[in-house]
C-alpha atoms as a PDB file:
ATOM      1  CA  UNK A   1     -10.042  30.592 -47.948  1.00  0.00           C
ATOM      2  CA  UNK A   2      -6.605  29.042 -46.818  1.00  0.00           C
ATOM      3  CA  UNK A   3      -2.863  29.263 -47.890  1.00  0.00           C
ATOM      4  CA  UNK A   4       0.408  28.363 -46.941  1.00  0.00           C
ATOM      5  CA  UNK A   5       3.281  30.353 -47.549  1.00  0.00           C
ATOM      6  CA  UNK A   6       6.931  29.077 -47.479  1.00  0.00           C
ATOM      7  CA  UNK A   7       6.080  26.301 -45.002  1.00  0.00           C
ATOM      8  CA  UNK A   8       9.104  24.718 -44.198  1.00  0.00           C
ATOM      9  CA  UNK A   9       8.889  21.258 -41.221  1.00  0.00           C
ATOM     10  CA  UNK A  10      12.035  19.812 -40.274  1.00  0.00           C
ATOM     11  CA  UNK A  11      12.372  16.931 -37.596  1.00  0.00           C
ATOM     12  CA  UNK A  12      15.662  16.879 -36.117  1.00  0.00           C
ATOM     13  CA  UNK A  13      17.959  17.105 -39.474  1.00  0.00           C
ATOM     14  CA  UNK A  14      15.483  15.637 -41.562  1.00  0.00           C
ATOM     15  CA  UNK A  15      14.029  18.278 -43.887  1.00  0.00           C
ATOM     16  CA  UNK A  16      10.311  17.033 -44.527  1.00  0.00           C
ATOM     17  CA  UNK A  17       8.695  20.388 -46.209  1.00  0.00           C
ATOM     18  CA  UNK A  18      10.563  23.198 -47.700  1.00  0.00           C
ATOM     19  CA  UNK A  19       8.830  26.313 -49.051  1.00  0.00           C
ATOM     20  CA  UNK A  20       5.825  24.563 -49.409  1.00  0.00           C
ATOM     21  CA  UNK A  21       3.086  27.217 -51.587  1.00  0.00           C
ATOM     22  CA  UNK A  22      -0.424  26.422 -51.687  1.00  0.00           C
ATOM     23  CA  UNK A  23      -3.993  27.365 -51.328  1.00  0.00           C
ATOM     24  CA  UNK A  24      -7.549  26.257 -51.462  1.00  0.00           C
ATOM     25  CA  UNK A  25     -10.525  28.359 -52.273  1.00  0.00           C
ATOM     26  CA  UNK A  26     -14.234  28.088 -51.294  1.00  0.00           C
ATOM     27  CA  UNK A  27     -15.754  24.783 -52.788  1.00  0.00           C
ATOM     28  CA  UNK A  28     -12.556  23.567 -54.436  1.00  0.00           C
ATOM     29  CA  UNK A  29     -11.540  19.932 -54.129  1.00  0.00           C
ATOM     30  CA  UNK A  30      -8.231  19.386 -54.239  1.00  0.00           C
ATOM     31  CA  UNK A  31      -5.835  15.941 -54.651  1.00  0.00           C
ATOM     32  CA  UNK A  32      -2.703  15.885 -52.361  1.00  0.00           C
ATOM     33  CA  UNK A  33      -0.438  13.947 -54.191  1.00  0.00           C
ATOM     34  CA  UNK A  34       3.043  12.298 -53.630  1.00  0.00           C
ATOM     35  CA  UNK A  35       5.285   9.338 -52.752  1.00  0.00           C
ATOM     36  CA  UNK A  36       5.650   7.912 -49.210  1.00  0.00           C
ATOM     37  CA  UNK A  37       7.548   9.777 -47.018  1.00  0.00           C
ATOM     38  CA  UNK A  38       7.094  13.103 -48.804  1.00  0.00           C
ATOM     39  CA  UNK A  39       5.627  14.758 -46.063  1.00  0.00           C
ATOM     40  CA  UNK A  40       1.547  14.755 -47.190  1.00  0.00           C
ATOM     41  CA  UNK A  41       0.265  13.880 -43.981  1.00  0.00           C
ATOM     42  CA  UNK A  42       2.294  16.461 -42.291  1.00  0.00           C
ATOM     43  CA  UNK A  43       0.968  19.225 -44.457  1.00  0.00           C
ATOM     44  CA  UNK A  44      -2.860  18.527 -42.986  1.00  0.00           C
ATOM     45  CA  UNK A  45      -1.639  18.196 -39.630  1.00  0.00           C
ATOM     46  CA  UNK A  46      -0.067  21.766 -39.786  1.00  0.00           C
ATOM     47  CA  UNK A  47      -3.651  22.725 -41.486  1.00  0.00           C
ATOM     48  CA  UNK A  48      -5.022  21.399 -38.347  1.00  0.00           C
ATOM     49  CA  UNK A  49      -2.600  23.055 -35.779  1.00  0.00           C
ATOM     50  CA  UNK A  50      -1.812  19.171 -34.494  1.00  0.00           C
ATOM     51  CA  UNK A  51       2.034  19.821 -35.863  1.00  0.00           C
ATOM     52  CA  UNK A  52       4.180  23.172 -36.038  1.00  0.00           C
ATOM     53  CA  UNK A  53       5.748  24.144 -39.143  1.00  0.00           C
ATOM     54  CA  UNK A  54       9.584  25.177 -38.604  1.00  0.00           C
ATOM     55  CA  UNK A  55       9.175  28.162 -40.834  1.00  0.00           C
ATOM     56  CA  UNK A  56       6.102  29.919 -42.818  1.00  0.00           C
ATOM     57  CA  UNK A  57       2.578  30.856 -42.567  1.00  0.00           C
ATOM     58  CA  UNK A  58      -0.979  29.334 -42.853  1.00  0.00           C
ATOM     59  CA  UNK A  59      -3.197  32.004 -43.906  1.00  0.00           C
ATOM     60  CA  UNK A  60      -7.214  31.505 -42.911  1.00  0.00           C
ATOM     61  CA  UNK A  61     -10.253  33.253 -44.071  1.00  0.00           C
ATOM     62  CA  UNK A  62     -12.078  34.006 -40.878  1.00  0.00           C
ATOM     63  CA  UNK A  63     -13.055  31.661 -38.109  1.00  0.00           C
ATOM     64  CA  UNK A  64     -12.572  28.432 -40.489  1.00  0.00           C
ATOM     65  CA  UNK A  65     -13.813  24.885 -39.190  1.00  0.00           C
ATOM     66  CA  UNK A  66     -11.539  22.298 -40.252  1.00  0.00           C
ATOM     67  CA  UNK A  67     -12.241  19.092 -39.956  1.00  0.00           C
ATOM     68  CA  UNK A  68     -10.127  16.223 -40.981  1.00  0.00           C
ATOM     69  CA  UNK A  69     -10.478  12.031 -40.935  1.00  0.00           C
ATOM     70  CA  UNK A  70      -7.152  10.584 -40.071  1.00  0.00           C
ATOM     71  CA  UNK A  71      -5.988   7.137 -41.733  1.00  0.00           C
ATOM     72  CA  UNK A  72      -6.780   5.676 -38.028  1.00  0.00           C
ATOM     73  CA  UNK A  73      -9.965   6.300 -37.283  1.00  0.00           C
ATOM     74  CA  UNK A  74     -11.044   7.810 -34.125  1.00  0.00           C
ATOM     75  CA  UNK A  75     -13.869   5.309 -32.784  1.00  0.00           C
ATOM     76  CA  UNK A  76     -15.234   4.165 -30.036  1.00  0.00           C
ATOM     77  CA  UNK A  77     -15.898   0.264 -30.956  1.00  0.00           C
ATOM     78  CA  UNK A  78     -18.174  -0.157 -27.539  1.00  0.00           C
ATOM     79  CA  UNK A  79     -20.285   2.448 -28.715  1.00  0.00           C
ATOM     80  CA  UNK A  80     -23.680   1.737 -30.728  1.00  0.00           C
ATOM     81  CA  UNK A  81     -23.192   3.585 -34.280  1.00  0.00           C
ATOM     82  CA  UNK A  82     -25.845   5.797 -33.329  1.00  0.00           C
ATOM     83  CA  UNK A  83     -23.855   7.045 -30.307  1.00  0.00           C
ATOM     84  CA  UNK A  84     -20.522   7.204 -31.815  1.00  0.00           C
ATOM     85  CA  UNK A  85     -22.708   9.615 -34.426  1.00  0.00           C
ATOM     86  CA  UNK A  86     -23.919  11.534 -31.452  1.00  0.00           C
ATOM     87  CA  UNK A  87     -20.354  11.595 -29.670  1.00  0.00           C
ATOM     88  CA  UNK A  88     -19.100  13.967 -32.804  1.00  0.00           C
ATOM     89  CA  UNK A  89     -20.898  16.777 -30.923  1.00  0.00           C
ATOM     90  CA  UNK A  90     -18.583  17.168 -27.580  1.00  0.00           C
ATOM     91  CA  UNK A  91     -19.198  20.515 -26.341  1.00  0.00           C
ATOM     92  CA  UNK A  92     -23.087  19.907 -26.183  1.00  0.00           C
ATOM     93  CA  UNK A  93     -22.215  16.629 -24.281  1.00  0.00           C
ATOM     94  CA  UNK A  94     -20.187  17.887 -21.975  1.00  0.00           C
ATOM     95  CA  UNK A  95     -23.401  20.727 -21.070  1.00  0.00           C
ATOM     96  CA  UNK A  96     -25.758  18.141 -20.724  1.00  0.00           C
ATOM     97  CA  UNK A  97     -23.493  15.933 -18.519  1.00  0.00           C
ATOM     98  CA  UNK A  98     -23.595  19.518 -16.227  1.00  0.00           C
ATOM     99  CA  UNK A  99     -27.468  19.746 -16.413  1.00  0.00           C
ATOM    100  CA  UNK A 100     -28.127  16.222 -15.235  1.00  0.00           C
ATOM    101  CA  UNK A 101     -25.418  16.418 -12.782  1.00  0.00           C
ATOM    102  CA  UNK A 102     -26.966  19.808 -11.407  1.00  0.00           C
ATOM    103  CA  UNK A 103     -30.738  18.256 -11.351  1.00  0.00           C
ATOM    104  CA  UNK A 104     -29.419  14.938  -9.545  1.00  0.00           C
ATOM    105  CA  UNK A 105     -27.746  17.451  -7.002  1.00  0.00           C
ATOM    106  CA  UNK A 106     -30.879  19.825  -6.226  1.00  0.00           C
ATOM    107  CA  UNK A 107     -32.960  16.577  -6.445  1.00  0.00           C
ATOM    108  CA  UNK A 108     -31.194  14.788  -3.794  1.00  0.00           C
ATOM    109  CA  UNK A 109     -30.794  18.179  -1.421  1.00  0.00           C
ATOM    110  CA  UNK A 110     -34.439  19.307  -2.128  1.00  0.00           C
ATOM    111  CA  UNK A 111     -35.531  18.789   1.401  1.00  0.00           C
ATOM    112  CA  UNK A 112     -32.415  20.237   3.302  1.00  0.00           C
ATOM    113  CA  UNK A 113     -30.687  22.897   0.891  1.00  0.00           C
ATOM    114  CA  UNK A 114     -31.063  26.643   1.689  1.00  0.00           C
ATOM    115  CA  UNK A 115     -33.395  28.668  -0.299  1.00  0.00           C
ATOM    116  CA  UNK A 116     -30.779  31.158  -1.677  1.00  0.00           C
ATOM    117  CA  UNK A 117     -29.017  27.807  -2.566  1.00  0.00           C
ATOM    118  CA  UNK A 118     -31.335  26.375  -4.094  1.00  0.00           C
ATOM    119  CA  UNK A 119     -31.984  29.598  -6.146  1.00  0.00           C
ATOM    120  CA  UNK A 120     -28.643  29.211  -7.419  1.00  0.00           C
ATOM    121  CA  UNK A 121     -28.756  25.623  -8.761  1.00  0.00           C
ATOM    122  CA  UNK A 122     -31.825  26.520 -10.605  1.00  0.00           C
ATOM    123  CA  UNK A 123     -29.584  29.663 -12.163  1.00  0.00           C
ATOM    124  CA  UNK A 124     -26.996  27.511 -12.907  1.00  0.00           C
ATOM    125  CA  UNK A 125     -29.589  24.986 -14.525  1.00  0.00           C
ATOM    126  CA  UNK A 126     -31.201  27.671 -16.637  1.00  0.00           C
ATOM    127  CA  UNK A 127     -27.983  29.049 -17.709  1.00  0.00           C
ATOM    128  CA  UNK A 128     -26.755  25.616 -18.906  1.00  0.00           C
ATOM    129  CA  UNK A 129     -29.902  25.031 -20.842  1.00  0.00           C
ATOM    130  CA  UNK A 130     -29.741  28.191 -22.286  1.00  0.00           C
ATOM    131  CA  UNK A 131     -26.455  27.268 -24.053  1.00  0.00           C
ATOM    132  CA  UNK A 132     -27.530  23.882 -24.945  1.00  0.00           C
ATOM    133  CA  UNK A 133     -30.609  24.927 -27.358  1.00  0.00           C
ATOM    134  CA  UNK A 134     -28.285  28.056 -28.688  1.00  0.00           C
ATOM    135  CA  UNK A 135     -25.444  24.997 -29.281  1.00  0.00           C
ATOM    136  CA  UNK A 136     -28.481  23.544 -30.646  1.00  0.00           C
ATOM    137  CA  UNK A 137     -28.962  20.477 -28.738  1.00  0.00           C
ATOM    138  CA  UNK A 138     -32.207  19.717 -29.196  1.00  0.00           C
ATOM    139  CA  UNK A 139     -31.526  19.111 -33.012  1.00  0.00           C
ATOM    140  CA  UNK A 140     -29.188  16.154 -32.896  1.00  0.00           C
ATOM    141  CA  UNK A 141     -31.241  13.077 -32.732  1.00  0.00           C
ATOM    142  CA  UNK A 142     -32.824  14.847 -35.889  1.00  0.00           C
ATOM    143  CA  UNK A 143     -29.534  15.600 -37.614  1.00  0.00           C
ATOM    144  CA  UNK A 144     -28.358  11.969 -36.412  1.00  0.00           C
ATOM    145  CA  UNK A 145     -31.243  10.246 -37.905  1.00  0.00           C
ATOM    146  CA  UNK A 146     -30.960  12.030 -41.269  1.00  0.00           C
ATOM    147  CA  UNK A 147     -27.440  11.351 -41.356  1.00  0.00           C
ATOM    148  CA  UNK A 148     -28.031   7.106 -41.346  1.00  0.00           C
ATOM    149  CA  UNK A 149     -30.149   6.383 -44.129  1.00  0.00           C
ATOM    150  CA  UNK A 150     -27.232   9.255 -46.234  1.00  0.00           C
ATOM    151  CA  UNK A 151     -24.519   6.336 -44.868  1.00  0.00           C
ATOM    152  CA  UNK A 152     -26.122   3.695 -45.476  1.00  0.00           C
ATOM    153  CA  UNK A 153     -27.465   2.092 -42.131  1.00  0.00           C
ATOM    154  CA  UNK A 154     -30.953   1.075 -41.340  1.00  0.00           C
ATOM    155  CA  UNK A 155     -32.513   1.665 -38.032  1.00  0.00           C
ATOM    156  CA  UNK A 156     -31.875  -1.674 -36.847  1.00  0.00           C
ATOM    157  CA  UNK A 157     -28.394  -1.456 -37.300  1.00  0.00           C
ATOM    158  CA  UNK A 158     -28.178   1.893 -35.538  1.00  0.00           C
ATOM    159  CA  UNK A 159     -28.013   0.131 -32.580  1.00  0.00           C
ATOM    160  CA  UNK A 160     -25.466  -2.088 -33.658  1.00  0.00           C
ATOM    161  CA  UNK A 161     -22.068  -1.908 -31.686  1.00  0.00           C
ATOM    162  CA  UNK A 162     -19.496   0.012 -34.460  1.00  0.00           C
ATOM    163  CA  UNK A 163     -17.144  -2.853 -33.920  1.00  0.00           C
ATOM    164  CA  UNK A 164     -19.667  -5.149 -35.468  1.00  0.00           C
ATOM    165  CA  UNK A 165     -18.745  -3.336 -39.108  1.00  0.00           C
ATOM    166  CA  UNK A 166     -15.989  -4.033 -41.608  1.00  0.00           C
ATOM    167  CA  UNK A 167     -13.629  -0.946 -41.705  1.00  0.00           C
ATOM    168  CA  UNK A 168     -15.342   0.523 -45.169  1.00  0.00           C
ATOM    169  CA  UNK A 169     -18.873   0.789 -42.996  1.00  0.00           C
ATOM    170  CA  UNK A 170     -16.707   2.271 -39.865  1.00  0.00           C
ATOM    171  CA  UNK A 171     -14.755   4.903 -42.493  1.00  0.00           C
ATOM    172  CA  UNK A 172     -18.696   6.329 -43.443  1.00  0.00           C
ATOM    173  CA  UNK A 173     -19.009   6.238 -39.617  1.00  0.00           C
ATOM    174  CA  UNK A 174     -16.119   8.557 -38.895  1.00  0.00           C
ATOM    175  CA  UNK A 175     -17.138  10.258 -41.673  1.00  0.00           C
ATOM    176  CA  UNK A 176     -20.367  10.656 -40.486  1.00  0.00           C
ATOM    177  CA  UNK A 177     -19.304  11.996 -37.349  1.00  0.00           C
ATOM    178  CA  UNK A 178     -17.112  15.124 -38.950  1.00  0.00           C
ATOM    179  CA  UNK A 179     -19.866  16.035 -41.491  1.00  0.00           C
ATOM    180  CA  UNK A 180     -22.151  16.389 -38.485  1.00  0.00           C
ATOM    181  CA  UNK A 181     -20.545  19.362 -37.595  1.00  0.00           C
ATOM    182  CA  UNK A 182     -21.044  20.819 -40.719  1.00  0.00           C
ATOM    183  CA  UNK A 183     -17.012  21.676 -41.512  1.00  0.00           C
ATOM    184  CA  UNK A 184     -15.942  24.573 -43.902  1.00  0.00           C
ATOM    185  CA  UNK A 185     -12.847  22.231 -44.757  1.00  0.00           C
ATOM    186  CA  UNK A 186     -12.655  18.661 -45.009  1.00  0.00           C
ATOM    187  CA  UNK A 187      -9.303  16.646 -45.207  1.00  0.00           C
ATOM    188  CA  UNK A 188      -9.146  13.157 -45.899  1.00  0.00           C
ATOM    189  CA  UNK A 189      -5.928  11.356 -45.415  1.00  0.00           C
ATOM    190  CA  UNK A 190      -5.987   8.415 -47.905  1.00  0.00           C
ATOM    191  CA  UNK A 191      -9.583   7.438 -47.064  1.00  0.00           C
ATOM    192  CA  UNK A 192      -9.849   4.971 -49.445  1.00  0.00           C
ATOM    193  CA  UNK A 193      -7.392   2.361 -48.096  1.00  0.00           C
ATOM    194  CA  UNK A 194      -8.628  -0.575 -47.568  1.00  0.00           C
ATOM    195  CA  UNK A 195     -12.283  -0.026 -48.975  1.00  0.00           C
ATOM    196  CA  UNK A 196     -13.899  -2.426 -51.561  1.00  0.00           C
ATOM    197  CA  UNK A 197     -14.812  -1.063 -54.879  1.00  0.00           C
ATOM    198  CA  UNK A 198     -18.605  -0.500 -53.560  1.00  0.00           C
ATOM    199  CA  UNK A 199     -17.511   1.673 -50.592  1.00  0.00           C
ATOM    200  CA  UNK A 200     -15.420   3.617 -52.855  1.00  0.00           C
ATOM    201  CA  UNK A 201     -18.313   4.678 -55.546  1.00  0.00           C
ATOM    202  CA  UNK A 202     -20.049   5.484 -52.231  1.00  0.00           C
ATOM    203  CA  UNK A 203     -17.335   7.886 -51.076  1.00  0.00           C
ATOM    204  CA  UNK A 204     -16.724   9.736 -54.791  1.00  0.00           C
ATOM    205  CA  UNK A 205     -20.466   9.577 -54.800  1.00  0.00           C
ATOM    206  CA  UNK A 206     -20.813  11.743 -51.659  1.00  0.00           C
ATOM    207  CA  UNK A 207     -18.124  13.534 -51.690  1.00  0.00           C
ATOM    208  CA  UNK A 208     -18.679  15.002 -55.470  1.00  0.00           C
ATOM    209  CA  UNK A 209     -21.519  16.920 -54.439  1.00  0.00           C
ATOM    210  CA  UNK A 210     -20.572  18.805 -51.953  1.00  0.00           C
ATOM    211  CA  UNK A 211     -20.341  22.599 -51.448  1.00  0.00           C
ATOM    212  CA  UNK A 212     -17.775  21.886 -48.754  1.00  0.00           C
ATOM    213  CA  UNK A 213     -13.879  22.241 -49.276  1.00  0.00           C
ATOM    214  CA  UNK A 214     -11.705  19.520 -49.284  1.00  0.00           C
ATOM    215  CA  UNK A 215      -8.017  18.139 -50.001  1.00  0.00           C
ATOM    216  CA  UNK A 216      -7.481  14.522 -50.405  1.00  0.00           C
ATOM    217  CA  UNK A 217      -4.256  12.882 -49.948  1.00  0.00           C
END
């Protein structure tokens, strides 16, 4: 599914990762283990494409989603959880932003825009649209509401602002958001720091199941 071969990272003169030989298969969970400093982190960011490895290759099995949930979070604390869960799907956002910008435009020009013009916003509508349902847009309030009650939050608190949760309920939330988009490999960078005990049995809990790959540091 993945490998690395000879991966070698060096910063300046400091020599983080050398020959580094590794792979994961289909469904295999895997524990990253090592001290501080031994250059863990900077093996999933290579994964990822964030950093460049000095030397070496990463070897992937076809067009593989990775996915990975960073120590630091990446939230929006203004947002209602149920948005930040509906945020994790970017590319449809951005198309719908286009639709309703499109329909504001031919709305407000209705009485004064040519007809070939016209004709053209309507195209440009349609074709918009089009990609939406194929990006399958219309599914995500569905996919968001199943994913809620599987983290843990009521419908109530759905509408609660994320920054209203301790950091174990805003991990699942993160989490939430990467398992949306349904990920062929999963990388978790030490996600149980700072979690209780209960949020914890939660995470082995879901996690353990899964058909999804993933590498734990």
């Amino acid at each position: 599914m993945l490998r690395l071969e000879n991966i070698t990272k060096i910063y300046s003169n400091d020599l983080v990762l050398k020959n580094i030989n590794w792979e994961i298969n289909k469904g295999e969970k895997i524990g990253l283990i090592g001290s501080n400093g031994a250059g863990k982190t900077t093996q999933l960011k290579i994964l990822t494409g964030e950093e460049e490895q000095t030397s070496g290759s990463i070897i992937k099995e076809g067009n593989l989603k990775i996915s990975y949930l960073k120590q630091e979070f990446d939230l929006n604390m203004n947002n209602s959880v149920r948005d930040e869960l509906i945020s994790a799907f970017e590319e449809i956002l951005i198309i719908s932003k286009k639709i309703n910008k499109l329909e504001i435009e031919m709305l407000n020009k209705k009485d004064s825009i040519e007809p070939d013009a016209f004709n053209n916003l309507i195209n440009k509508i349609g074709t918009y649209q089009r990609k939406f349902e194929d990006l399958g847009g219309y599914l995500i309030p569905a996919k968001v509401d199943k994913m809620l009650p599987i983290l843990g939050f009521s419908r109530g608190e759905a509408n609660e602002l994320v920054s209203n949760f301790s950091c174990g309920w805003q991990m699942k939330i993160a989490l939430g958001k990467i398992m949306l988009l349904q990920p062929d490999l999963l990388l978790l960078d030490e996600p149980t720091n700072h979690l209780d005990l209960d949020t914890i049995s939660w995470l082995e809990e879901y996690l353990l199941p899964l058909k999804t790959s993933i590498i734990v540091i």
